[in-house]
PDB file of N, CA and C in Angstrom:
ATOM      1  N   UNK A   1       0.852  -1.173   0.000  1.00  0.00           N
ATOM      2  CA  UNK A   1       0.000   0.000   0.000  1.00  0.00           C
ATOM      3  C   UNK A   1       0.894   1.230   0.000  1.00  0.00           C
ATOM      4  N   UNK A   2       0.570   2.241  -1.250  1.00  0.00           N
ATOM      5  CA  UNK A   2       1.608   3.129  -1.033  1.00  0.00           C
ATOM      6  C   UNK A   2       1.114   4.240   0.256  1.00  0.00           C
ATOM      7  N   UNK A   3       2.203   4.944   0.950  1.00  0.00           N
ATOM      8  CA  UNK A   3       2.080   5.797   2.372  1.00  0.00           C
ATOM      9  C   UNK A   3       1.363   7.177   1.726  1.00  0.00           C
ATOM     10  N   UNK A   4       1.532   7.771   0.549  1.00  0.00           N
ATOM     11  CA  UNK A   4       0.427   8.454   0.059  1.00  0.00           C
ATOM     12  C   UNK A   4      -1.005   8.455   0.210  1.00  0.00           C
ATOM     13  N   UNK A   5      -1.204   7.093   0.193  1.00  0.00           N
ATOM     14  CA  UNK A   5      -2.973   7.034   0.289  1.00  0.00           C
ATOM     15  C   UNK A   5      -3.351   7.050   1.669  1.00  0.00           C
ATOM     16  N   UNK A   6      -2.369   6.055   2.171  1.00  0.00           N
ATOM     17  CA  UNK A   6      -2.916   5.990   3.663  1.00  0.00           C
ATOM     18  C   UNK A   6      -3.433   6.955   3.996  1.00  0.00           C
ATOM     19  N   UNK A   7      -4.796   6.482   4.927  1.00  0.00           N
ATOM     20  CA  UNK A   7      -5.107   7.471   5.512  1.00  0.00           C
ATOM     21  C   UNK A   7      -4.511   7.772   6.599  1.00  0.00           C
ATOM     22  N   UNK A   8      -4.427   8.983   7.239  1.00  0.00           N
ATOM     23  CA  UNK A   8      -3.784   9.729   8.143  1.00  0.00           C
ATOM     24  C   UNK A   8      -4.240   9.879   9.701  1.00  0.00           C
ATOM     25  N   UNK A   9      -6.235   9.875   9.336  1.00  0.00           N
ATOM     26  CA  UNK A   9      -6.799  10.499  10.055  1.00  0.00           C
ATOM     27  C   UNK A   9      -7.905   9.448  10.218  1.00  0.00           C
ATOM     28  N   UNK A  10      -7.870   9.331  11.452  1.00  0.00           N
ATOM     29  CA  UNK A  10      -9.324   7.918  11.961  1.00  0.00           C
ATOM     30  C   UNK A  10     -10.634   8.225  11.070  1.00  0.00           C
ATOM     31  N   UNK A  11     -10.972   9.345  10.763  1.00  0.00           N
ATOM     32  CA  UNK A  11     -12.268   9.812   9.971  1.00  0.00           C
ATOM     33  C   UNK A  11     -11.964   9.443   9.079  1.00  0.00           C
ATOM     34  N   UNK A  12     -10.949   9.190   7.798  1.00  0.00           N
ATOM     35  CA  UNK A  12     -10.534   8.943   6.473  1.00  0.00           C
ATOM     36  C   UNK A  12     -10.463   7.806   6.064  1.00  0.00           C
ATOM     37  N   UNK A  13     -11.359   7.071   5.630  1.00  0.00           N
ATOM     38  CA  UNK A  13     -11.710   5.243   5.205  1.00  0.00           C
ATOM     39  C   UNK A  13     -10.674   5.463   3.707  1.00  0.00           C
ATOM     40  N   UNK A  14      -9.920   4.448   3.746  1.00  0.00           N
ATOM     41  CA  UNK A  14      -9.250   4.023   2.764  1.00  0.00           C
ATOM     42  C   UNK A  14     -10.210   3.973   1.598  1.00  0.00           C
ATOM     43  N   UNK A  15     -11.416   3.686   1.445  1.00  0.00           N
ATOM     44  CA  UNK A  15     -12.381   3.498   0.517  1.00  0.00           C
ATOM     45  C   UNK A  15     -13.118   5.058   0.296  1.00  0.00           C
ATOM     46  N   UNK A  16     -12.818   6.073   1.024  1.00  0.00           N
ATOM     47  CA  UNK A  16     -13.519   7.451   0.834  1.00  0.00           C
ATOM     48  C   UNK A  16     -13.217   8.053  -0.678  1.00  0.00           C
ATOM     49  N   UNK A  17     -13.819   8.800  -1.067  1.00  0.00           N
ATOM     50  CA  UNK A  17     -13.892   8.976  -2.474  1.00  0.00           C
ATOM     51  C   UNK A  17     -12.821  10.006  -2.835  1.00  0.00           C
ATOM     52  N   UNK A  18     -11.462   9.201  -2.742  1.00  0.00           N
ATOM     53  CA  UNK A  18     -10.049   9.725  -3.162  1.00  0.00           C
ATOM     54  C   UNK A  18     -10.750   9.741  -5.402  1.00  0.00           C
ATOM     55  N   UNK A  19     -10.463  10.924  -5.411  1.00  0.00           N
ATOM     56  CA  UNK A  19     -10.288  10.956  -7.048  1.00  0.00           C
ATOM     57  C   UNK A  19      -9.424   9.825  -7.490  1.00  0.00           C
ATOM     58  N   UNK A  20      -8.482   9.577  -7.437  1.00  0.00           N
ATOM     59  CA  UNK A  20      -7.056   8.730  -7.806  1.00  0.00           C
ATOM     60  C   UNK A  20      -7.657   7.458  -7.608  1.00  0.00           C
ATOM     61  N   UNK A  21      -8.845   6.931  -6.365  1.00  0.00           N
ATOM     62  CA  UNK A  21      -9.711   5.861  -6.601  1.00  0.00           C
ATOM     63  C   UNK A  21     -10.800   5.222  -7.639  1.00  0.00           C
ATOM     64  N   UNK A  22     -11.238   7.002  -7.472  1.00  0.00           N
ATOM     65  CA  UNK A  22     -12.431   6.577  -8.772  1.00  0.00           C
ATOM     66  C   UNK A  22     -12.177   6.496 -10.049  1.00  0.00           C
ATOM     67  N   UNK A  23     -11.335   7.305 -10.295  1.00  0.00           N
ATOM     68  CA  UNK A  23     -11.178   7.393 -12.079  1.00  0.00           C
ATOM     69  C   UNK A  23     -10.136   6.574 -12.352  1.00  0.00           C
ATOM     70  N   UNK A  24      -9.912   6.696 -13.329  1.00  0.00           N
ATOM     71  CA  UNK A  24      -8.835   5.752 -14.571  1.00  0.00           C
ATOM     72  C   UNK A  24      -7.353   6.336 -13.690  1.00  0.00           C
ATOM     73  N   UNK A  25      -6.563   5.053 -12.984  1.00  0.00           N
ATOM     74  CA  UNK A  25      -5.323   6.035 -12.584  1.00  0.00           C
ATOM     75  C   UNK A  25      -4.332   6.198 -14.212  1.00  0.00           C
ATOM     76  N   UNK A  26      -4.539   5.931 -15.031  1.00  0.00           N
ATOM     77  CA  UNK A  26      -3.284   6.676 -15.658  1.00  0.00           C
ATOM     78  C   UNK A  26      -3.557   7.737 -16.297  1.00  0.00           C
ATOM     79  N   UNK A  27      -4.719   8.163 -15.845  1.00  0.00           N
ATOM     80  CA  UNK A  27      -4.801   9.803 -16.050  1.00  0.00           C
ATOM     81  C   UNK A  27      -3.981  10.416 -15.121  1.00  0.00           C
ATOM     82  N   UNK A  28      -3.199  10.054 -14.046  1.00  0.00           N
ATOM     83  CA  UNK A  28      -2.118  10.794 -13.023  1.00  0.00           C
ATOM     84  C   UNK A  28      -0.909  10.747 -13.833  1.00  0.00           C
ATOM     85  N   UNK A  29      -1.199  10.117 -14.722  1.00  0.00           N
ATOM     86  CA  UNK A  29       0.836   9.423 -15.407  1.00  0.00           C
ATOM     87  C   UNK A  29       0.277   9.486 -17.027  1.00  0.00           C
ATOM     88  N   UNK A  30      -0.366  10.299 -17.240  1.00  0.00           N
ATOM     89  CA  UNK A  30      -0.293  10.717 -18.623  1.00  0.00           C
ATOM     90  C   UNK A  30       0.072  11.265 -19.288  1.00  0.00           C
ATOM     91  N   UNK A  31       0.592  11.556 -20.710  1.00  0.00           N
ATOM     92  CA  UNK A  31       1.851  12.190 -21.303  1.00  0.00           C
ATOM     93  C   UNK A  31       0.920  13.257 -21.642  1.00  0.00           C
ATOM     94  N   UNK A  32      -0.397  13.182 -22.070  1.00  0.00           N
ATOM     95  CA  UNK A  32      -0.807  14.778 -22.456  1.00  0.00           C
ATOM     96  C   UNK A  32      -1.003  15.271 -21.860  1.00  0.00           C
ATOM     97  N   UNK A  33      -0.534  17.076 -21.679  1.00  0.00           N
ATOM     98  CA  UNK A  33      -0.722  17.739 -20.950  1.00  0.00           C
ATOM     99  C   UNK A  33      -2.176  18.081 -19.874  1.00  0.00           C
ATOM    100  N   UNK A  34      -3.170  18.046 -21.308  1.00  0.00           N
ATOM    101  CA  UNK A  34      -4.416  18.532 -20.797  1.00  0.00           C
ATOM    102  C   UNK A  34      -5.062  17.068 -19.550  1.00  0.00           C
ATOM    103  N   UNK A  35      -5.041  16.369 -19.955  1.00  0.00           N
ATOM    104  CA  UNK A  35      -5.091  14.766 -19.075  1.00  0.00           C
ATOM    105  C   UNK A  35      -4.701  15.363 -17.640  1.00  0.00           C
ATOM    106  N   UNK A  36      -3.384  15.647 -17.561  1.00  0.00           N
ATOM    107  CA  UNK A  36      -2.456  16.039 -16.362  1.00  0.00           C
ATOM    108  C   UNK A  36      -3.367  17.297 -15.790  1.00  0.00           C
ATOM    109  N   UNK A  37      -3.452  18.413 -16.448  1.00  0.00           N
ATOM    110  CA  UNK A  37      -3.858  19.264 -15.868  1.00  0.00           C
ATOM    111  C   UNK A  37      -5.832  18.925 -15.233  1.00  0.00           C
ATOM    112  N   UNK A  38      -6.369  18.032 -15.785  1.00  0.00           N
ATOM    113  CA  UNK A  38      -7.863  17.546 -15.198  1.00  0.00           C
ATOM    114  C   UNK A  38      -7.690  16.547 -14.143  1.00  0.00           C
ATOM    115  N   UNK A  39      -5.918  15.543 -13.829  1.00  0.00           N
ATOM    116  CA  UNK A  39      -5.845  15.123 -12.818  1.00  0.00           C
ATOM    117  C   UNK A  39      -5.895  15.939 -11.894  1.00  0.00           C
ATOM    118  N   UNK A  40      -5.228  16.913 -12.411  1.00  0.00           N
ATOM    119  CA  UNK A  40      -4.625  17.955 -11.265  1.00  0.00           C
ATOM    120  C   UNK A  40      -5.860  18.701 -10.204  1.00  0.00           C
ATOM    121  N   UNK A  41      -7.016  19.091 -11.191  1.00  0.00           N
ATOM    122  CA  UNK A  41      -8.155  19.673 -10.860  1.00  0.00           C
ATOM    123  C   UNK A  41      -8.902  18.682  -9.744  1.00  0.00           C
ATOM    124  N   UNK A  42      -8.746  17.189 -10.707  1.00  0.00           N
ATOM    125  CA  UNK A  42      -9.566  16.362  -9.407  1.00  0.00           C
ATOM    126  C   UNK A  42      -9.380  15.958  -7.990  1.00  0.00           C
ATOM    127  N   UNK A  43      -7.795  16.689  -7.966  1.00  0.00           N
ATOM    128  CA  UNK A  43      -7.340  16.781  -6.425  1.00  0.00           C
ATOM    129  C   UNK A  43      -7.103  17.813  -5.669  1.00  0.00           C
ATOM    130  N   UNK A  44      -8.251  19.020  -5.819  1.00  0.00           N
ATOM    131  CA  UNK A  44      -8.441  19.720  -5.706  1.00  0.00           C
ATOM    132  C   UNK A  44      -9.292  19.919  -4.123  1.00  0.00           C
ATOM    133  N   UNK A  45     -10.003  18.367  -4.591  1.00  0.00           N
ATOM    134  CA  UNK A  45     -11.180  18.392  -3.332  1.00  0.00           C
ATOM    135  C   UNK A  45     -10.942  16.913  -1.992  1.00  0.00           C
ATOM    136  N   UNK A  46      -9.861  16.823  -2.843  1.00  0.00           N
ATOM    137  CA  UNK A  46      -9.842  15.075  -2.308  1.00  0.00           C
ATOM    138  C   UNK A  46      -8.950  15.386  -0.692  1.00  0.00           C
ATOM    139  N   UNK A  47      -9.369  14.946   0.052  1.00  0.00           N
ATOM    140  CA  UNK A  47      -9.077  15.336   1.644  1.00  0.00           C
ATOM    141  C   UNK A  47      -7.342  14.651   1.706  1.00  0.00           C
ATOM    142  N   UNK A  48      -6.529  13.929   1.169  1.00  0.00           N
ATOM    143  CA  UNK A  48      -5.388  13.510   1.432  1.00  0.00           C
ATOM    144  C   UNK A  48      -4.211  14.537   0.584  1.00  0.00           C
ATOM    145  N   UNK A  49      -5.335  15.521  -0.417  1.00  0.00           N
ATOM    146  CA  UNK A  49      -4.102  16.365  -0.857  1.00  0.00           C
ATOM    147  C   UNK A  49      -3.200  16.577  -0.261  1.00  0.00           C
ATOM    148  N   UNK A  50      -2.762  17.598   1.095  1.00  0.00           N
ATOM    149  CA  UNK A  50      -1.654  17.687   1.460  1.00  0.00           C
ATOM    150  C   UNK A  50      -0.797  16.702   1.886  1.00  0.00           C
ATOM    151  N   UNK A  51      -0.915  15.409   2.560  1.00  0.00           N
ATOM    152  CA  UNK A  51      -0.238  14.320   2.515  1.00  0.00           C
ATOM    153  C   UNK A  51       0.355  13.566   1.315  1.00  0.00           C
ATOM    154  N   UNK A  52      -0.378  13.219   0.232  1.00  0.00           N
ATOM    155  CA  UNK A  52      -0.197  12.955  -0.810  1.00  0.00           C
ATOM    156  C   UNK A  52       0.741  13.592  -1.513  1.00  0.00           C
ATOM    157  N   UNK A  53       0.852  15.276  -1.550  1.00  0.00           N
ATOM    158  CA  UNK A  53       2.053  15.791  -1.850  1.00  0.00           C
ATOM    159  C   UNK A  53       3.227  16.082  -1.199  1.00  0.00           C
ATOM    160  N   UNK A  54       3.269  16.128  -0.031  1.00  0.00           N
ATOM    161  CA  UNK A  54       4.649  15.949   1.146  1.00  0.00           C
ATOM    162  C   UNK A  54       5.055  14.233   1.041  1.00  0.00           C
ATOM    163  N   UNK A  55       3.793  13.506   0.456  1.00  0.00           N
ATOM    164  CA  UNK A  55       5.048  12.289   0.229  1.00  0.00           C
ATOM    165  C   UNK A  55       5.567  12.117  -0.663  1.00  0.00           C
ATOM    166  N   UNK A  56       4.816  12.763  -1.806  1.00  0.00           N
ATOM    167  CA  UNK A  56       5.605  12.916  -3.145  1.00  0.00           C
ATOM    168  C   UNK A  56       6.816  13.451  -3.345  1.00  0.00           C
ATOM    169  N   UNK A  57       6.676  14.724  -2.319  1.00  0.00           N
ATOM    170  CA  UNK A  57       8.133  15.576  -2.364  1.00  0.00           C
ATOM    171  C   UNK A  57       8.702  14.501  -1.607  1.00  0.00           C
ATOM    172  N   UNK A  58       8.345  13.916  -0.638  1.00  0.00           N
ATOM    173  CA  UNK A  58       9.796  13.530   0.087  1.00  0.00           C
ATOM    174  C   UNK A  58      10.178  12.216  -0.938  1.00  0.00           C
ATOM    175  N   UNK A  59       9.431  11.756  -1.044  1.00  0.00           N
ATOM    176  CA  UNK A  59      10.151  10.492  -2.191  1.00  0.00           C
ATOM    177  C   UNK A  59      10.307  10.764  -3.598  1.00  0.00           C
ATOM    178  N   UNK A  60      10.671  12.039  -4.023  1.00  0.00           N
ATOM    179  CA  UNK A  60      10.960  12.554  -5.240  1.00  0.00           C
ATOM    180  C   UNK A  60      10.467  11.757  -6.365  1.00  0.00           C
ATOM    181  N   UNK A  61       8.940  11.741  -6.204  1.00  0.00           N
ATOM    182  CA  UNK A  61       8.238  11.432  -7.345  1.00  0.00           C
ATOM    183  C   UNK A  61       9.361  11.354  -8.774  1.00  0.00           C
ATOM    184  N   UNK A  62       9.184  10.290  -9.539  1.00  0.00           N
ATOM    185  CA  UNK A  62       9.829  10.802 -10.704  1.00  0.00           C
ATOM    186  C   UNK A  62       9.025  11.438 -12.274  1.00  0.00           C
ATOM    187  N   UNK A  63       7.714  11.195 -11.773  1.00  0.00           N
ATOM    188  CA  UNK A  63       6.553  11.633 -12.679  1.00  0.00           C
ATOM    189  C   UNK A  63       5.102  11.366 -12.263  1.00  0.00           C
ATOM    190  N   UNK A  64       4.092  12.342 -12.610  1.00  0.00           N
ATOM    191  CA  UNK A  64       2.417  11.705 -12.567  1.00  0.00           C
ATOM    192  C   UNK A  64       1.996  13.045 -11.944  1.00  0.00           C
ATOM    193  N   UNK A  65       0.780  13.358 -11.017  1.00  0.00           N
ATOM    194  CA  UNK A  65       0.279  14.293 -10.514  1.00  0.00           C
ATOM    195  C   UNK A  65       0.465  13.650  -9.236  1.00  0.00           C
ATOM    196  N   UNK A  66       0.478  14.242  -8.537  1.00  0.00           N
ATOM    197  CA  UNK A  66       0.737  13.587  -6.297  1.00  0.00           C
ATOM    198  C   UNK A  66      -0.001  14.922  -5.968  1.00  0.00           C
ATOM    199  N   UNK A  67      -0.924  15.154  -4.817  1.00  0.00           N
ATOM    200  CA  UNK A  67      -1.110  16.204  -4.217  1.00  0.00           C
ATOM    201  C   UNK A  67      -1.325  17.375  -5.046  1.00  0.00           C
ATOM    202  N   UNK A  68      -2.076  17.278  -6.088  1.00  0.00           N
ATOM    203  CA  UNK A  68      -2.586  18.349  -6.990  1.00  0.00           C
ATOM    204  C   UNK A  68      -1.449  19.027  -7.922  1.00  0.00           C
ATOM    205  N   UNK A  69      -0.153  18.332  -7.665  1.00  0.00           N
ATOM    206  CA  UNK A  69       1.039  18.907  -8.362  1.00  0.00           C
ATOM    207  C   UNK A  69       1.542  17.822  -9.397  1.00  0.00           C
ATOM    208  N   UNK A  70       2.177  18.552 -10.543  1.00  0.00           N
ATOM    209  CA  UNK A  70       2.951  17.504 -11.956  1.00  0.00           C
ATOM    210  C   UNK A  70       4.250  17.702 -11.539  1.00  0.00           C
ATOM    211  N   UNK A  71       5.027  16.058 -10.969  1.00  0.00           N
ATOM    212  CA  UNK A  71       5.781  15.713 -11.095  1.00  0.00           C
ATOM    213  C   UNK A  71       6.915  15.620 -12.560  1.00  0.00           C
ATOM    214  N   UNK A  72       7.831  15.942 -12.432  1.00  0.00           N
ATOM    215  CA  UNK A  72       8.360  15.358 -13.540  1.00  0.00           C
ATOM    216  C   UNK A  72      10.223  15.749 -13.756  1.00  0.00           C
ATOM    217  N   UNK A  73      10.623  13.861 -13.438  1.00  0.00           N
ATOM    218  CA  UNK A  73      12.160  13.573 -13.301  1.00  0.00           C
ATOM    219  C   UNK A  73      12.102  14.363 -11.824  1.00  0.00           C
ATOM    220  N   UNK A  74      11.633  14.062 -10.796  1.00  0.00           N
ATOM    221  CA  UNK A  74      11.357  14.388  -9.397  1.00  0.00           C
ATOM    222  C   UNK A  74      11.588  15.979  -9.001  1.00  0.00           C
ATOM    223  N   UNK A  75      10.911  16.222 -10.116  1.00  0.00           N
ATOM    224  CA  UNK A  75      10.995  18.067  -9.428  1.00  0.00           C
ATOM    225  C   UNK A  75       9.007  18.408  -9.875  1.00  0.00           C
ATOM    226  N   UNK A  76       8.460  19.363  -8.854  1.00  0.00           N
ATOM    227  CA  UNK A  76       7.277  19.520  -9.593  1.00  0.00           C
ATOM    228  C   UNK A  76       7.539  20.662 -10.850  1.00  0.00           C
ATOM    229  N   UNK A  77       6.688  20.911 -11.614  1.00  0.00           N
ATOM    230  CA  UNK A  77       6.598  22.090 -12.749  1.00  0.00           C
ATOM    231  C   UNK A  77       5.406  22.372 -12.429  1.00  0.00           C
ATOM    232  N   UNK A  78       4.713  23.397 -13.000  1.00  0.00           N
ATOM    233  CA  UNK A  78       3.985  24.124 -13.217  1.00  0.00           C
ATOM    234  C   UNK A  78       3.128  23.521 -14.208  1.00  0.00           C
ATOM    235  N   UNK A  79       3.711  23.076 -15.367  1.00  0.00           N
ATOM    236  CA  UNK A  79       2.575  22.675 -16.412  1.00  0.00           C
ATOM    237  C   UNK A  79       3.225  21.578 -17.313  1.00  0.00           C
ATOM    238  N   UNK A  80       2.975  20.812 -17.998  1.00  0.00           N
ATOM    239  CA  UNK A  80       3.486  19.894 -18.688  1.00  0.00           C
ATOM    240  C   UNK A  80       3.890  20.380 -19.960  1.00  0.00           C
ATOM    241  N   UNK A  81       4.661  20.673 -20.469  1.00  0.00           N
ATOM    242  CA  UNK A  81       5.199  21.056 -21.653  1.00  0.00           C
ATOM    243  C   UNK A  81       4.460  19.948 -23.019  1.00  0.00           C
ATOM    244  N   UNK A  82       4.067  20.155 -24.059  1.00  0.00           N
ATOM    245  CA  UNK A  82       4.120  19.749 -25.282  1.00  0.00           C
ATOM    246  C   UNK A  82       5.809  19.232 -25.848  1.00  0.00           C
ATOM    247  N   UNK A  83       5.485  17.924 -26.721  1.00  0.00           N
ATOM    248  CA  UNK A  83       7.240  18.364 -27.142  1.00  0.00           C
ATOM    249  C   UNK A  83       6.998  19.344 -28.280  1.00  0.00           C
ATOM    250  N   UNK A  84       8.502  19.270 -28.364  1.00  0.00           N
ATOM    251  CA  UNK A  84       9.020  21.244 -29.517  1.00  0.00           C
ATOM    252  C   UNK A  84       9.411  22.281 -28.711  1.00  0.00           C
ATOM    253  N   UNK A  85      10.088  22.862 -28.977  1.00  0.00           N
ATOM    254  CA  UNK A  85       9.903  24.060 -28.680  1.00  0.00           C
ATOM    255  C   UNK A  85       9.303  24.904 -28.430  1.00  0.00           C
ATOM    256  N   UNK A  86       9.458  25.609 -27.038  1.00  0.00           N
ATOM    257  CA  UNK A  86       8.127  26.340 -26.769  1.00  0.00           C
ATOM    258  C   UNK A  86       8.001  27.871 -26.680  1.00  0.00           C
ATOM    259  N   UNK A  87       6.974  28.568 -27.320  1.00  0.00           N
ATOM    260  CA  UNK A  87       6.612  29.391 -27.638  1.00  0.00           C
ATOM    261  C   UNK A  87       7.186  30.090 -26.773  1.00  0.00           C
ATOM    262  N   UNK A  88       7.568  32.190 -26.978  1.00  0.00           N
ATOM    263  CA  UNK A  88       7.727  32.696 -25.875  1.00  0.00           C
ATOM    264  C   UNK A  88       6.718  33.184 -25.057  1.00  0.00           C
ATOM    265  N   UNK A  89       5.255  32.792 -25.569  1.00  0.00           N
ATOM    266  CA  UNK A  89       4.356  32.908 -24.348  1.00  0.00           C
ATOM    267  C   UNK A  89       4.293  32.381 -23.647  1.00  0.00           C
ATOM    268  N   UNK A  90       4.767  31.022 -23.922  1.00  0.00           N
ATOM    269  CA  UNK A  90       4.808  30.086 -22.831  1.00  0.00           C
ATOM    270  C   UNK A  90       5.710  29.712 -22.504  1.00  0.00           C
ATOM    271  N   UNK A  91       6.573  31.054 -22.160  1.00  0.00           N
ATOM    272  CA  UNK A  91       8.075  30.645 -21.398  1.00  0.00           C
ATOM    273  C   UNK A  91       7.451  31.572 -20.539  1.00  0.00           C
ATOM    274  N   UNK A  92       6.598  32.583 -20.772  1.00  0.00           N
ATOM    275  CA  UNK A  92       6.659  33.797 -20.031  1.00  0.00           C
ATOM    276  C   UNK A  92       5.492  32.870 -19.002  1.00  0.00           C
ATOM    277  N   UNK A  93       4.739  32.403 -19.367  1.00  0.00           N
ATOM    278  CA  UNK A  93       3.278  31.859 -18.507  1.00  0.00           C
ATOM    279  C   UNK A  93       4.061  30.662 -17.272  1.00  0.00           C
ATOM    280  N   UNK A  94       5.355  29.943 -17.910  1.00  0.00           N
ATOM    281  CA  UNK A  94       6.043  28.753 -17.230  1.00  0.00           C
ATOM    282  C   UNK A  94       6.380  29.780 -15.870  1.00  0.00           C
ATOM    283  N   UNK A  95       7.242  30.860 -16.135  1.00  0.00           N
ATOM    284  CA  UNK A  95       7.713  32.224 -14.688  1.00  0.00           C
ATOM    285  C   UNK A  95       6.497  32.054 -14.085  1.00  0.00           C
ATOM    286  N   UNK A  96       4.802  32.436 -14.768  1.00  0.00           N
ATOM    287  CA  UNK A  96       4.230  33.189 -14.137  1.00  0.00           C
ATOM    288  C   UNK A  96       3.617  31.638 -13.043  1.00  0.00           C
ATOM    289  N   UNK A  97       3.599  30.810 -13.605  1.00  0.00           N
ATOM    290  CA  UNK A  97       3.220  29.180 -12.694  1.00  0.00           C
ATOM    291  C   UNK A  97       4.155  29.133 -11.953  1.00  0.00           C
ATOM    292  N   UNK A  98       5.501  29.051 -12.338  1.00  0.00           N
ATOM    293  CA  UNK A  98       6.453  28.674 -10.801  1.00  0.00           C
ATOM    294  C   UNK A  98       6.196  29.456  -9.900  1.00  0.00           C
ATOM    295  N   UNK A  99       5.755  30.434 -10.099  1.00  0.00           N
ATOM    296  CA  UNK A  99       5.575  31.252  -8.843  1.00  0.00           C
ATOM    297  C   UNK A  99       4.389  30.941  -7.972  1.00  0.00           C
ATOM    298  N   UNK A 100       3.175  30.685  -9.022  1.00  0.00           N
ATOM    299  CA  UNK A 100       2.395  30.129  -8.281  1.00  0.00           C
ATOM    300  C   UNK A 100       2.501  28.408  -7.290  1.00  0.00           C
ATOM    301  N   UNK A 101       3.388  27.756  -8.157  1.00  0.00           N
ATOM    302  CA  UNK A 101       3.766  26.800  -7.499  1.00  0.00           C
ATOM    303  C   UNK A 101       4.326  26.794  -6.175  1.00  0.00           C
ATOM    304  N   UNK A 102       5.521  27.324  -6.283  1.00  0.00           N
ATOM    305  CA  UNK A 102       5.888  27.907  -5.059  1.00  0.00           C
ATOM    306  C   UNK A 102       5.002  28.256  -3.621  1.00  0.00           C
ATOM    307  N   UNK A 103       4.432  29.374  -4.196  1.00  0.00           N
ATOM    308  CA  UNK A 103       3.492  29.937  -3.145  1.00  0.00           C
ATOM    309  C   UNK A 103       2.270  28.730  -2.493  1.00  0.00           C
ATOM    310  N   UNK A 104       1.698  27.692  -3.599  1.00  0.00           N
ATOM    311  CA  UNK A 104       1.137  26.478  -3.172  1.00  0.00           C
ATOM    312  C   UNK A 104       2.110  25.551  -2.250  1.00  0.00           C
ATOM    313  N   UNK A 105       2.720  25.392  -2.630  1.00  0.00           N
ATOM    314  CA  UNK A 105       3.563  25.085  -1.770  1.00  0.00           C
ATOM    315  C   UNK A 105       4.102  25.472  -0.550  1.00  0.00           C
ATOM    316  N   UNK A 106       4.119  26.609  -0.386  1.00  0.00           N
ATOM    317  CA  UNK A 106       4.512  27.124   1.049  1.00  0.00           C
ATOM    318  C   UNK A 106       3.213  26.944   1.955  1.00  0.00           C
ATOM    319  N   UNK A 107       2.310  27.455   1.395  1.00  0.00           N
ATOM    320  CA  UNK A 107       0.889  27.794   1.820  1.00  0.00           C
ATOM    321  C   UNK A 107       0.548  26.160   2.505  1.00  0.00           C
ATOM    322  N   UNK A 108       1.265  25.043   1.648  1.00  0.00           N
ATOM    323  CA  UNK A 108       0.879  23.824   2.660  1.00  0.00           C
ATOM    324  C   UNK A 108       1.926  23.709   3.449  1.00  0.00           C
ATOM    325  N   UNK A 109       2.806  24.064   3.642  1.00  0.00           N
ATOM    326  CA  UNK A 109       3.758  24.249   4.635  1.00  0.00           C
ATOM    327  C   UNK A 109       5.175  23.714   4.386  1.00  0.00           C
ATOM    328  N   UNK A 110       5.631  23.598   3.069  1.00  0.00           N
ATOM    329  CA  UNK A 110       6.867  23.154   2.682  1.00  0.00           C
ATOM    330  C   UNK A 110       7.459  24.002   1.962  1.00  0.00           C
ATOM    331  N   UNK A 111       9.010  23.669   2.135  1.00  0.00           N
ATOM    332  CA  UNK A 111       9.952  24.597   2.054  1.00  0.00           C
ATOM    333  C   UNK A 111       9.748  24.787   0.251  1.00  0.00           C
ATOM    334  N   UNK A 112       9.753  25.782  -0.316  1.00  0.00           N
ATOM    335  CA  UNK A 112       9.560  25.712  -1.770  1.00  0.00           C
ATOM    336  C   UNK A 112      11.373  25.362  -2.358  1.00  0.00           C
ATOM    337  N   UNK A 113      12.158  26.186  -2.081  1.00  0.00           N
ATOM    338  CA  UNK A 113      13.500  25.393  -2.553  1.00  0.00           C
ATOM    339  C   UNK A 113      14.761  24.622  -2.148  1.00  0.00           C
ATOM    340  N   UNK A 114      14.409  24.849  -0.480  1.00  0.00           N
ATOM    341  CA  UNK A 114      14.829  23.966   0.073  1.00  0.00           C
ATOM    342  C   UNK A 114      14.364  21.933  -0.031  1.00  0.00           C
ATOM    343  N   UNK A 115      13.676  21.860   0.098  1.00  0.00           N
ATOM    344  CA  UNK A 115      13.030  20.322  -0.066  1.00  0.00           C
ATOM    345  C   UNK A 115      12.753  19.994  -1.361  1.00  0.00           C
ATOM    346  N   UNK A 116      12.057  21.291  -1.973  1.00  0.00           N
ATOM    347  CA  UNK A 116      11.878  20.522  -3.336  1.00  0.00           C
ATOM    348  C   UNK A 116      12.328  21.593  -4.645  1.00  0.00           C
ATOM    349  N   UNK A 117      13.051  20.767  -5.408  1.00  0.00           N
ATOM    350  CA  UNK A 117      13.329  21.329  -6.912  1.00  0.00           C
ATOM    351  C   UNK A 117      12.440  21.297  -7.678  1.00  0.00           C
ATOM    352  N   UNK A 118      12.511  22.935  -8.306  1.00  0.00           N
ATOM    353  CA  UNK A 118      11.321  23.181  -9.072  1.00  0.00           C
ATOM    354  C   UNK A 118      11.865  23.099 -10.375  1.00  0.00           C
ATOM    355  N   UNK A 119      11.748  22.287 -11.561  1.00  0.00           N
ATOM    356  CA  UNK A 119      11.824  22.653 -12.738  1.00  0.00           C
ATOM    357  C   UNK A 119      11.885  23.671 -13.755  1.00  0.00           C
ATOM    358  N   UNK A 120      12.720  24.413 -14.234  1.00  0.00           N
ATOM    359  CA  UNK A 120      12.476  25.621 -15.160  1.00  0.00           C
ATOM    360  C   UNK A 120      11.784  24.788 -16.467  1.00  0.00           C
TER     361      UNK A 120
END
């Protein structure tokens, strides 16, 4: 059983309606972006988010969504890149997400560059 799911909290039934339960899991580990970003949304509401992503950081995910965040080669990003080369709007939009990443991140209580590497 991975320590992600576990529940944490006597109220939290292993069977409670974790997103990552109900739906298709390789929508967490999917190569298209948009896939990734509707995992991302569905853990939005799911009560183990913050656990789920402090175990991700600590076991340096090497890819998928953990805790409402995209893993990838064990750093989170902001958004999943397309392959090619990418546009300079979306170099400028990648700045304007790490930051938001970051700040999600602190806001659950982890160090943003101390513990975890953020991807440019």
């Amino acid at each position: 059983m991975s320590l992600a799911l576990a529940p944490l909290d006597a109220n939290v039934e292993l069977e409670a309606n974790l997103p990552c339960r109900k739906f298709d899991p390789d929508l967490w580990f999917s190569d298209a972006p948009a896939q990734l970003e509707l995992a991302k949304s569905l853990c939005g509401d799911c009560p183990l988010r913050v656990e789920c992503l402090a175990g991700a950081v600590e076991r340096s995910e090497p890819w998928g969504v953990w805790g409402g965040e995209i893993f990838e080669r064990g750093a989170v990003v902001p958004r999943k890149r397309p392959r090619g080369r990418p546009r300079k709007v979306d170099v400028a939009r990648d700045a304007e997400l790490a930051v938001e990443v970051e700040e999600r991140l602190a806001a659950n209580g982890l160090e943003t560059r101390n513990s975890v590497r953020l991807a440019a």
